[in-house]
PDB file of N, CA and C in Angstrom:
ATOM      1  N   UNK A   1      13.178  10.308  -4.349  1.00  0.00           N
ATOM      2  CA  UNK A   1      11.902   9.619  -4.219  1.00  0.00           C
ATOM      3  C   UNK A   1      10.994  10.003  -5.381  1.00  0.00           C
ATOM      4  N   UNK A   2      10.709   9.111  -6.377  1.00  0.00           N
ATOM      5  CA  UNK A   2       9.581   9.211  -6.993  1.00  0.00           C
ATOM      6  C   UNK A   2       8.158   9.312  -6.491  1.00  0.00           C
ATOM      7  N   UNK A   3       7.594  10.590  -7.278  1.00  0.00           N
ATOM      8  CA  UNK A   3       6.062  10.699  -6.467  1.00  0.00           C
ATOM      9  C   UNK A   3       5.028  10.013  -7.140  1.00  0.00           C
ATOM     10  N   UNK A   4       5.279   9.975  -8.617  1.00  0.00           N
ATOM     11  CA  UNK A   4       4.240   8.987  -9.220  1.00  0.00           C
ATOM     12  C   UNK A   4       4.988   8.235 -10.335  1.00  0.00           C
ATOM     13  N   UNK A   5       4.590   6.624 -10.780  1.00  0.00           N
ATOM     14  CA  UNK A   5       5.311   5.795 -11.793  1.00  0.00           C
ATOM     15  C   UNK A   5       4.460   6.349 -12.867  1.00  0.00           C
ATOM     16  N   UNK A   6       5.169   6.932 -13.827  1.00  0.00           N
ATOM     17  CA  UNK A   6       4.926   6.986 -15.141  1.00  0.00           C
ATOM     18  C   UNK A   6       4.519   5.570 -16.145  1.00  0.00           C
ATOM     19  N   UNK A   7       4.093   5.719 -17.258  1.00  0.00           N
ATOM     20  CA  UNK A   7       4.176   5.066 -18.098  1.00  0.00           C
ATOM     21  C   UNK A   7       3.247   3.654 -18.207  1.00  0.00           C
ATOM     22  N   UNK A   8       3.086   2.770 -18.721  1.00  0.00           N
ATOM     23  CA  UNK A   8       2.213   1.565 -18.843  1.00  0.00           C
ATOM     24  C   UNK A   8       2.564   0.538 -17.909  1.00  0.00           C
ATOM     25  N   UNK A   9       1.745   0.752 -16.952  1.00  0.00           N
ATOM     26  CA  UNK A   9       2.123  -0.874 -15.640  1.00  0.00           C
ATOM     27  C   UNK A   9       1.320  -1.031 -15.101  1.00  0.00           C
ATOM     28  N   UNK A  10       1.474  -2.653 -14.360  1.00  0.00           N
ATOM     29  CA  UNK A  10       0.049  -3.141 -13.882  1.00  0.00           C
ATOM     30  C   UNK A  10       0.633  -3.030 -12.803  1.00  0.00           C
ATOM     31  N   UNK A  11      -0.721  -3.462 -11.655  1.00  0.00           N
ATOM     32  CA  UNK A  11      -0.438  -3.153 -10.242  1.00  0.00           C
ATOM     33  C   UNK A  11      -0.756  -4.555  -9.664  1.00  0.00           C
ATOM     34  N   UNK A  12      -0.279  -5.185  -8.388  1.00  0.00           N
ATOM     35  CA  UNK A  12      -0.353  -6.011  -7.982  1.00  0.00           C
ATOM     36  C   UNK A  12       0.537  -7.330  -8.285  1.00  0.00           C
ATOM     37  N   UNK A  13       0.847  -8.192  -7.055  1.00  0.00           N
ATOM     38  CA  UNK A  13       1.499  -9.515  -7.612  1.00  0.00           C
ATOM     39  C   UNK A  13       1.442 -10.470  -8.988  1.00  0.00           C
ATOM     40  N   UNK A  14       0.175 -11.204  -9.104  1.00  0.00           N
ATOM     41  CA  UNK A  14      -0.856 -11.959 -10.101  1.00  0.00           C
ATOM     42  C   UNK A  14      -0.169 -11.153 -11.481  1.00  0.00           C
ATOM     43  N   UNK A  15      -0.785  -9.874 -11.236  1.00  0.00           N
ATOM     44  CA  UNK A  15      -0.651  -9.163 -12.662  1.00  0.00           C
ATOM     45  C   UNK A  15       0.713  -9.029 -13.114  1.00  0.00           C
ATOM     46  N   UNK A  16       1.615  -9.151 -12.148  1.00  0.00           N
ATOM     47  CA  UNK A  16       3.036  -8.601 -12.021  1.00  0.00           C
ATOM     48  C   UNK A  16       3.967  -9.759 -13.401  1.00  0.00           C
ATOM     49  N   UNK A  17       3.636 -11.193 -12.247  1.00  0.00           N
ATOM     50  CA  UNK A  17       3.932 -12.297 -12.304  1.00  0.00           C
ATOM     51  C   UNK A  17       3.708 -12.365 -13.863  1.00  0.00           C
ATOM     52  N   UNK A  18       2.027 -12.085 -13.830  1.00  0.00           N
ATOM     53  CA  UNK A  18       1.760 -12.574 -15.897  1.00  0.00           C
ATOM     54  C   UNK A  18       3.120 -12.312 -16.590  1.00  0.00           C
ATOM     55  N   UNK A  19       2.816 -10.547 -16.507  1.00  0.00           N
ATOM     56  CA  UNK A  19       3.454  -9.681 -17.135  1.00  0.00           C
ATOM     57  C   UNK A  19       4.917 -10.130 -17.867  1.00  0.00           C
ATOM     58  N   UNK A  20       5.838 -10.432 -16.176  1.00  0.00           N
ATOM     59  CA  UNK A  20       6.933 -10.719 -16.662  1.00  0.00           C
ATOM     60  C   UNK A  20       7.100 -11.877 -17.010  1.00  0.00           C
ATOM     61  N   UNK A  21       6.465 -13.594 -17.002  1.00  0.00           N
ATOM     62  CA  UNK A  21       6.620 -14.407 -17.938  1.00  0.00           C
ATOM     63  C   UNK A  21       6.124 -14.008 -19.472  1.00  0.00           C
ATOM     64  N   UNK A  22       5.238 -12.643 -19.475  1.00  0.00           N
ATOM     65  CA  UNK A  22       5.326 -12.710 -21.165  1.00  0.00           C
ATOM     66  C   UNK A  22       6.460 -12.029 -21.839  1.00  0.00           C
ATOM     67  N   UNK A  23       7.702 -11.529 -20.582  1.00  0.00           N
ATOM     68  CA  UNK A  23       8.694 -11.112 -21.201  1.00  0.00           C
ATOM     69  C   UNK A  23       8.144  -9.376 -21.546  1.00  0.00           C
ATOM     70  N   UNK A  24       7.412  -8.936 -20.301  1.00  0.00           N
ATOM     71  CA  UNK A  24       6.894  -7.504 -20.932  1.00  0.00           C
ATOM     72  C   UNK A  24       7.785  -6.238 -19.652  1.00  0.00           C
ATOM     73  N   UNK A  25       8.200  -6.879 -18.624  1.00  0.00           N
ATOM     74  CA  UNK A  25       8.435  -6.306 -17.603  1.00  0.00           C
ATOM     75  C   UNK A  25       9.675  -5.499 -17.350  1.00  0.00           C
ATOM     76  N   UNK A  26      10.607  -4.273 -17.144  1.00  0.00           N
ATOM     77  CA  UNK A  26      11.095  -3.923 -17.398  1.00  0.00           C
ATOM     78  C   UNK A  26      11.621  -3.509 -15.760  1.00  0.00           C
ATOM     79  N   UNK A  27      10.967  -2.709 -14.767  1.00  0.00           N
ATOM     80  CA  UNK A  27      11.114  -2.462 -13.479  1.00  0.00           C
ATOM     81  C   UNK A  27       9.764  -2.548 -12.303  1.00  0.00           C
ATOM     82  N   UNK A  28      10.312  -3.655 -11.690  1.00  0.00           N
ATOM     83  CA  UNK A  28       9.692  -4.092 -10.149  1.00  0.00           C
ATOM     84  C   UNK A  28       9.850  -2.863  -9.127  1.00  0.00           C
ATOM     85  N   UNK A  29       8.615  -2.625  -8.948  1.00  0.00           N
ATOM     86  CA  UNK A  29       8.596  -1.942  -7.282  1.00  0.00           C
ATOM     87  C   UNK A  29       7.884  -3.091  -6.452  1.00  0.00           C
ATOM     88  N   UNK A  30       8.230  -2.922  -5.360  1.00  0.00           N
ATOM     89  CA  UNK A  30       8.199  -3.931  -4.138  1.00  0.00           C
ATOM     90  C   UNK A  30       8.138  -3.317  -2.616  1.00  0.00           C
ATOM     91  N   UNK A  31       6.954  -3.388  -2.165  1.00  0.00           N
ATOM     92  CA  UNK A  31       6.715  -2.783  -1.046  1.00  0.00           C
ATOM     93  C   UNK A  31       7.458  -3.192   0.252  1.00  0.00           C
ATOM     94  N   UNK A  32       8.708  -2.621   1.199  1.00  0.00           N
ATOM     95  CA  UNK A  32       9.260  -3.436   2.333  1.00  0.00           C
ATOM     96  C   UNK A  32       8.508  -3.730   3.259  1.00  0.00           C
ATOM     97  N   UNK A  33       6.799  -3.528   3.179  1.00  0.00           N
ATOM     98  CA  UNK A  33       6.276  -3.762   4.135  1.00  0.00           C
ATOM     99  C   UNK A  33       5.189  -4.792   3.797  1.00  0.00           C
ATOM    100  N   UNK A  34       5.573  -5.041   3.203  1.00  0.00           N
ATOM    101  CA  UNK A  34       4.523  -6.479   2.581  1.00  0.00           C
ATOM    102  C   UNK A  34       5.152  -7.971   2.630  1.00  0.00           C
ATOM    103  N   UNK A  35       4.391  -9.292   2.579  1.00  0.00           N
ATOM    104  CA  UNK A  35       5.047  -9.856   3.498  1.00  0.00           C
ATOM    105  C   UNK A  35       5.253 -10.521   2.242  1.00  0.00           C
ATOM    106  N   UNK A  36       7.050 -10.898   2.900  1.00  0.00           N
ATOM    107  CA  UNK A  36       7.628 -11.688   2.101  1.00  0.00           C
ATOM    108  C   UNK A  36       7.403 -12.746   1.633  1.00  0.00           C
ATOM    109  N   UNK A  37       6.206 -13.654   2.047  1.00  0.00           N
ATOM    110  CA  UNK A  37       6.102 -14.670   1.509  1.00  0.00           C
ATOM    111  C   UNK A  37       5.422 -14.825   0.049  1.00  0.00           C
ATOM    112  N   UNK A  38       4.297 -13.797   0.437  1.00  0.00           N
ATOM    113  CA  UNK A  38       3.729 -13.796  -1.595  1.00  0.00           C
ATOM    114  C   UNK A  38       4.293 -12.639  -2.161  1.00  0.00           C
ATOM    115  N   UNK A  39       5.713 -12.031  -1.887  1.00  0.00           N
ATOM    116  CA  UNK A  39       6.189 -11.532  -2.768  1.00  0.00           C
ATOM    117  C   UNK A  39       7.329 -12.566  -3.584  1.00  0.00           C
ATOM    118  N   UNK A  40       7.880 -13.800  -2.556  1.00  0.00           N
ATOM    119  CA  UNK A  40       9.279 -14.299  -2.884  1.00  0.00           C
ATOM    120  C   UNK A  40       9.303 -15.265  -4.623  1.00  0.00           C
ATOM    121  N   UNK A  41       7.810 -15.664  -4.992  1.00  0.00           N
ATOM    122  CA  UNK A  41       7.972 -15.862  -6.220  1.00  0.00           C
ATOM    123  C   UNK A  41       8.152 -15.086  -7.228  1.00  0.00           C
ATOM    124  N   UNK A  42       7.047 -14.106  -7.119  1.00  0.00           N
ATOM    125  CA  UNK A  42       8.029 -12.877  -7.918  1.00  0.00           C
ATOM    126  C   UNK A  42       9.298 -12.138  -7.933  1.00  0.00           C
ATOM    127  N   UNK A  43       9.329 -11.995  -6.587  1.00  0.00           N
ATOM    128  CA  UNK A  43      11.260 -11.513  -6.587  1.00  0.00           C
ATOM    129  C   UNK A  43      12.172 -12.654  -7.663  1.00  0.00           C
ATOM    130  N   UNK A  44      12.089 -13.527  -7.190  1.00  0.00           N
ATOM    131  CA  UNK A  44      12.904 -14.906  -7.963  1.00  0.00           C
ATOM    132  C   UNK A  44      12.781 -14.774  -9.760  1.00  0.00           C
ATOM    133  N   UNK A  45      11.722 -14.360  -9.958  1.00  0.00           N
ATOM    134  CA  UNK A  45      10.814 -14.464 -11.304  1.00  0.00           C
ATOM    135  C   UNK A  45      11.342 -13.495 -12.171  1.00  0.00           C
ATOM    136  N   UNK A  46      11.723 -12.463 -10.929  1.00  0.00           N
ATOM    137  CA  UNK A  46      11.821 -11.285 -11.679  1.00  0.00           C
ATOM    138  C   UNK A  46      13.505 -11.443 -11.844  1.00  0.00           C
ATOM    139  N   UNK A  47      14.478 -11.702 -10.843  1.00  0.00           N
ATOM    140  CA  UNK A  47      15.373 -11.780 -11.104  1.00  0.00           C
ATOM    141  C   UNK A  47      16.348 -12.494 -11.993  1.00  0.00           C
ATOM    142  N   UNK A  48      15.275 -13.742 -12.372  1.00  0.00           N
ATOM    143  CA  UNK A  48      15.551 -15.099 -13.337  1.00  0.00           C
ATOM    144  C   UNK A  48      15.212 -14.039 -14.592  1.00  0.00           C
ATOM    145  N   UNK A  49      14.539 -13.606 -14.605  1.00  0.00           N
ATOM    146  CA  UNK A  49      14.051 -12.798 -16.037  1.00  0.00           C
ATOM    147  C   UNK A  49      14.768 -11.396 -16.235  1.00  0.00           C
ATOM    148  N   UNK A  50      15.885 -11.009 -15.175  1.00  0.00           N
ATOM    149  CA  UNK A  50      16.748  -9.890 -15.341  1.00  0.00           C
ATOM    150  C   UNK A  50      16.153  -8.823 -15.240  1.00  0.00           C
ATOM    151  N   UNK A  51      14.818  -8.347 -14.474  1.00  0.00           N
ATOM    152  CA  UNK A  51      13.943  -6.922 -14.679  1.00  0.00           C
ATOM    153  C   UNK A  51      14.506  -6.537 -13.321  1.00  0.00           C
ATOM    154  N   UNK A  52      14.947  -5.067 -13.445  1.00  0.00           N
ATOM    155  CA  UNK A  52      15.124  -4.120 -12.655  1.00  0.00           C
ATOM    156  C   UNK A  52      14.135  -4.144 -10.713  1.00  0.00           C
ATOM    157  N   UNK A  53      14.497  -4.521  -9.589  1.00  0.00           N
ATOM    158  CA  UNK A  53      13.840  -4.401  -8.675  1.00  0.00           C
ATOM    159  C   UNK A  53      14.385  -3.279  -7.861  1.00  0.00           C
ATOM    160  N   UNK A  54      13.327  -2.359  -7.371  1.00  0.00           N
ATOM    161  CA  UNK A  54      13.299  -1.244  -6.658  1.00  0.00           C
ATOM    162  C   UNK A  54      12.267  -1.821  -5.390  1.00  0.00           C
ATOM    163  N   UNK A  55      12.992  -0.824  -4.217  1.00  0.00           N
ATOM    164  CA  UNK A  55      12.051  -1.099  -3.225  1.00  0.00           C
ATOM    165  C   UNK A  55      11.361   0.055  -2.810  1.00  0.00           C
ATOM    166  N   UNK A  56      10.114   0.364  -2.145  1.00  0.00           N
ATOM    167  CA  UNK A  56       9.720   1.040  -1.636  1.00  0.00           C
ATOM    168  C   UNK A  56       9.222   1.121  -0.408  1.00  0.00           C
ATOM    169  N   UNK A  57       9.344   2.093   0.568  1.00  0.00           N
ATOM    170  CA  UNK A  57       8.472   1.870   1.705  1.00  0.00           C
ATOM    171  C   UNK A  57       7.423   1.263   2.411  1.00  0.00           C
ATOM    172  N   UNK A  58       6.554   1.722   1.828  1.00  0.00           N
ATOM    173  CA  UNK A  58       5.385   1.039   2.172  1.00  0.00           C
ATOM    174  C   UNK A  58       4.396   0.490   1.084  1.00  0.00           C
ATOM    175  N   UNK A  59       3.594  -0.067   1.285  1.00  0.00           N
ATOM    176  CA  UNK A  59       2.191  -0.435   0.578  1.00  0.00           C
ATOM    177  C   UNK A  59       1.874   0.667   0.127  1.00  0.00           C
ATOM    178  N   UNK A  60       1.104   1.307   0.679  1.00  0.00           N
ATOM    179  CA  UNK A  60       0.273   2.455   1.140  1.00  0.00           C
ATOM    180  C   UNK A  60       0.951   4.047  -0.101  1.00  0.00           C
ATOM    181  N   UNK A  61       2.315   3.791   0.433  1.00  0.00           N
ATOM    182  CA  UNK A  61       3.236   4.804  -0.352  1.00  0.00           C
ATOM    183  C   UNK A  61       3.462   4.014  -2.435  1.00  0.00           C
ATOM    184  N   UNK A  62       3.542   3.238  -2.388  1.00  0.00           N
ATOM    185  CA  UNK A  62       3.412   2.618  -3.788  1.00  0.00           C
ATOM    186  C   UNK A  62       1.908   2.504  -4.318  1.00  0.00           C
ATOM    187  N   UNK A  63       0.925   2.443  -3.302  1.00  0.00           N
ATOM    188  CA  UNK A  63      -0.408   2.781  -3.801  1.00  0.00           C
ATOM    189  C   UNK A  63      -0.421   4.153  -4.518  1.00  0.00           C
ATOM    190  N   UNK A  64      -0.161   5.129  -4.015  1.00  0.00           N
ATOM    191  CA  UNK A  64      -0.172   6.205  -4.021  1.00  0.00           C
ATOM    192  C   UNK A  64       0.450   6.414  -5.358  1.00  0.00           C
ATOM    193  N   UNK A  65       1.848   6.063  -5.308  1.00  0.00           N
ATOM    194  CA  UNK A  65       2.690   5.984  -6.631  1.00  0.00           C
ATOM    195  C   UNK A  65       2.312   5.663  -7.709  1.00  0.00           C
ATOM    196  N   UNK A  66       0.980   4.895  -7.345  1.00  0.00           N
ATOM    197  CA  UNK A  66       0.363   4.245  -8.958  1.00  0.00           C
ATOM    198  C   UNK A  66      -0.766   4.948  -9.242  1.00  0.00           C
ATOM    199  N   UNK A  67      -1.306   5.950  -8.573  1.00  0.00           N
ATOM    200  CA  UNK A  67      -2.331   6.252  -8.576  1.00  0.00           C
ATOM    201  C   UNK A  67      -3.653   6.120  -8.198  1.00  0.00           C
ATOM    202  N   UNK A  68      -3.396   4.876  -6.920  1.00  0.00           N
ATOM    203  CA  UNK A  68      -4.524   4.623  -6.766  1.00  0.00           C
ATOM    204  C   UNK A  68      -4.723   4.751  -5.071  1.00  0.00           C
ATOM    205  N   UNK A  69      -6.077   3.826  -4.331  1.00  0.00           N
ATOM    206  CA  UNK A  69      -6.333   4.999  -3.210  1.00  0.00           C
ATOM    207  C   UNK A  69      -6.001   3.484  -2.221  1.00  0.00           C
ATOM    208  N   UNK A  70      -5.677   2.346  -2.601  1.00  0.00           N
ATOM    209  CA  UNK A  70      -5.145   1.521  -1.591  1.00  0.00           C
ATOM    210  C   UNK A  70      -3.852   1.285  -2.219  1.00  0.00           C
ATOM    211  N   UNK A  71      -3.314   0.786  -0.713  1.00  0.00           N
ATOM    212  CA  UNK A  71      -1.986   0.240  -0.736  1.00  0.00           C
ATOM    213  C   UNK A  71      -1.518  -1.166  -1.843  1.00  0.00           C
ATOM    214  N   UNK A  72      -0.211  -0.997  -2.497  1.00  0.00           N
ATOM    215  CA  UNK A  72      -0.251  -2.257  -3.583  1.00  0.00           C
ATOM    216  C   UNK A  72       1.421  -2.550  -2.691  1.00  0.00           C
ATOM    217  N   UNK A  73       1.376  -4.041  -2.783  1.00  0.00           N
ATOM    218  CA  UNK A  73       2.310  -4.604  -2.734  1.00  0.00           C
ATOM    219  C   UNK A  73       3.634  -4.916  -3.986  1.00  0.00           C
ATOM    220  N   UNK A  74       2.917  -4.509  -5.462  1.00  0.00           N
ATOM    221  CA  UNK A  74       3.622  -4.348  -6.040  1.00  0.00           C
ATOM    222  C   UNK A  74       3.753  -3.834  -7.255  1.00  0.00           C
ATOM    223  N   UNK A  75       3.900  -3.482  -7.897  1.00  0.00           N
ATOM    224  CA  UNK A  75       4.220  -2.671  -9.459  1.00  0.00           C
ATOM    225  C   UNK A  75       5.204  -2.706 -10.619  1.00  0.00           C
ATOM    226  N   UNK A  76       4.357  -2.980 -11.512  1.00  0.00           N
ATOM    227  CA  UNK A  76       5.688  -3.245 -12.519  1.00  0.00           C
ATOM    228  C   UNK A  76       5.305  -2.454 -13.858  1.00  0.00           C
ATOM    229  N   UNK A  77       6.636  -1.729 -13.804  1.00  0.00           N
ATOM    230  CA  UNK A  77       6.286  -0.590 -15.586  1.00  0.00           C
ATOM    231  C   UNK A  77       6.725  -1.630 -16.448  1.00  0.00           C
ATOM    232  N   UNK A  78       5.958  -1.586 -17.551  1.00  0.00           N
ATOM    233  CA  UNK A  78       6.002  -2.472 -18.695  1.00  0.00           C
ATOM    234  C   UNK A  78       6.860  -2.153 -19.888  1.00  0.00           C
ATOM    235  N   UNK A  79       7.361  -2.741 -20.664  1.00  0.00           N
ATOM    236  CA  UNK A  79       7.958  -2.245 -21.865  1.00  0.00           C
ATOM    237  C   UNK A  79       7.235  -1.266 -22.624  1.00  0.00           C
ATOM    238  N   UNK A  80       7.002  -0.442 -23.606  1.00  0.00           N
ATOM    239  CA  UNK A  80       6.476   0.450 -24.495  1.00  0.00           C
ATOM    240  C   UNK A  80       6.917  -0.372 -25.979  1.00  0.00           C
ATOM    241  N   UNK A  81       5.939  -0.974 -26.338  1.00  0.00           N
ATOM    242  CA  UNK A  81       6.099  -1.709 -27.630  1.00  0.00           C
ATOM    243  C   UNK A  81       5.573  -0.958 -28.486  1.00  0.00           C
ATOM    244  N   UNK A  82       6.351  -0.453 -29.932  1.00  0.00           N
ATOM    245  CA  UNK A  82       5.913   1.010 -30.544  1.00  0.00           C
ATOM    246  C   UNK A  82       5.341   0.220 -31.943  1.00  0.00           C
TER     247      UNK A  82
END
């Protein structure tokens, strides 16, 4: 179990979604407790675009993971463009 995501990523669906149509997205976290319906375009999105999906427990527990003090439905670490 990872306790915190390292590195450059946005938090939330919307932001998720941008991200990986600009081709920046590298690995999906995905909360199992969030409801499948506004996650299923991004799952699809992400999988059409080949980025890594991980699941996690809860909301609440991936909030945490990102650093912040509410629950996120989703997270995505970004490429490192040098």
């Amino acid at each position: 179990m990872i306790d915190r995501l390292l590195g450059k990523k946005v938090i939330g669906i919307k932001q998720a979604i941008k991200a990986i149509n600009n081709g920046e997205g590298i690995v999906l976290y995905i909360a199992q407790d969030a409801d499948i319906k506004v996650l299923t375009k991004l799952v699809e999105l992400a999988k059409a675009k080949e980025v890594e999906i991980k699941t996690v427990k809860t909301m609440k527990e991936l909030g945490k993971m990102c650093g912040i003090e509410v629950g996120s439905a989703a997270a995505l670490i970004l490429e490192e463009i040098c």
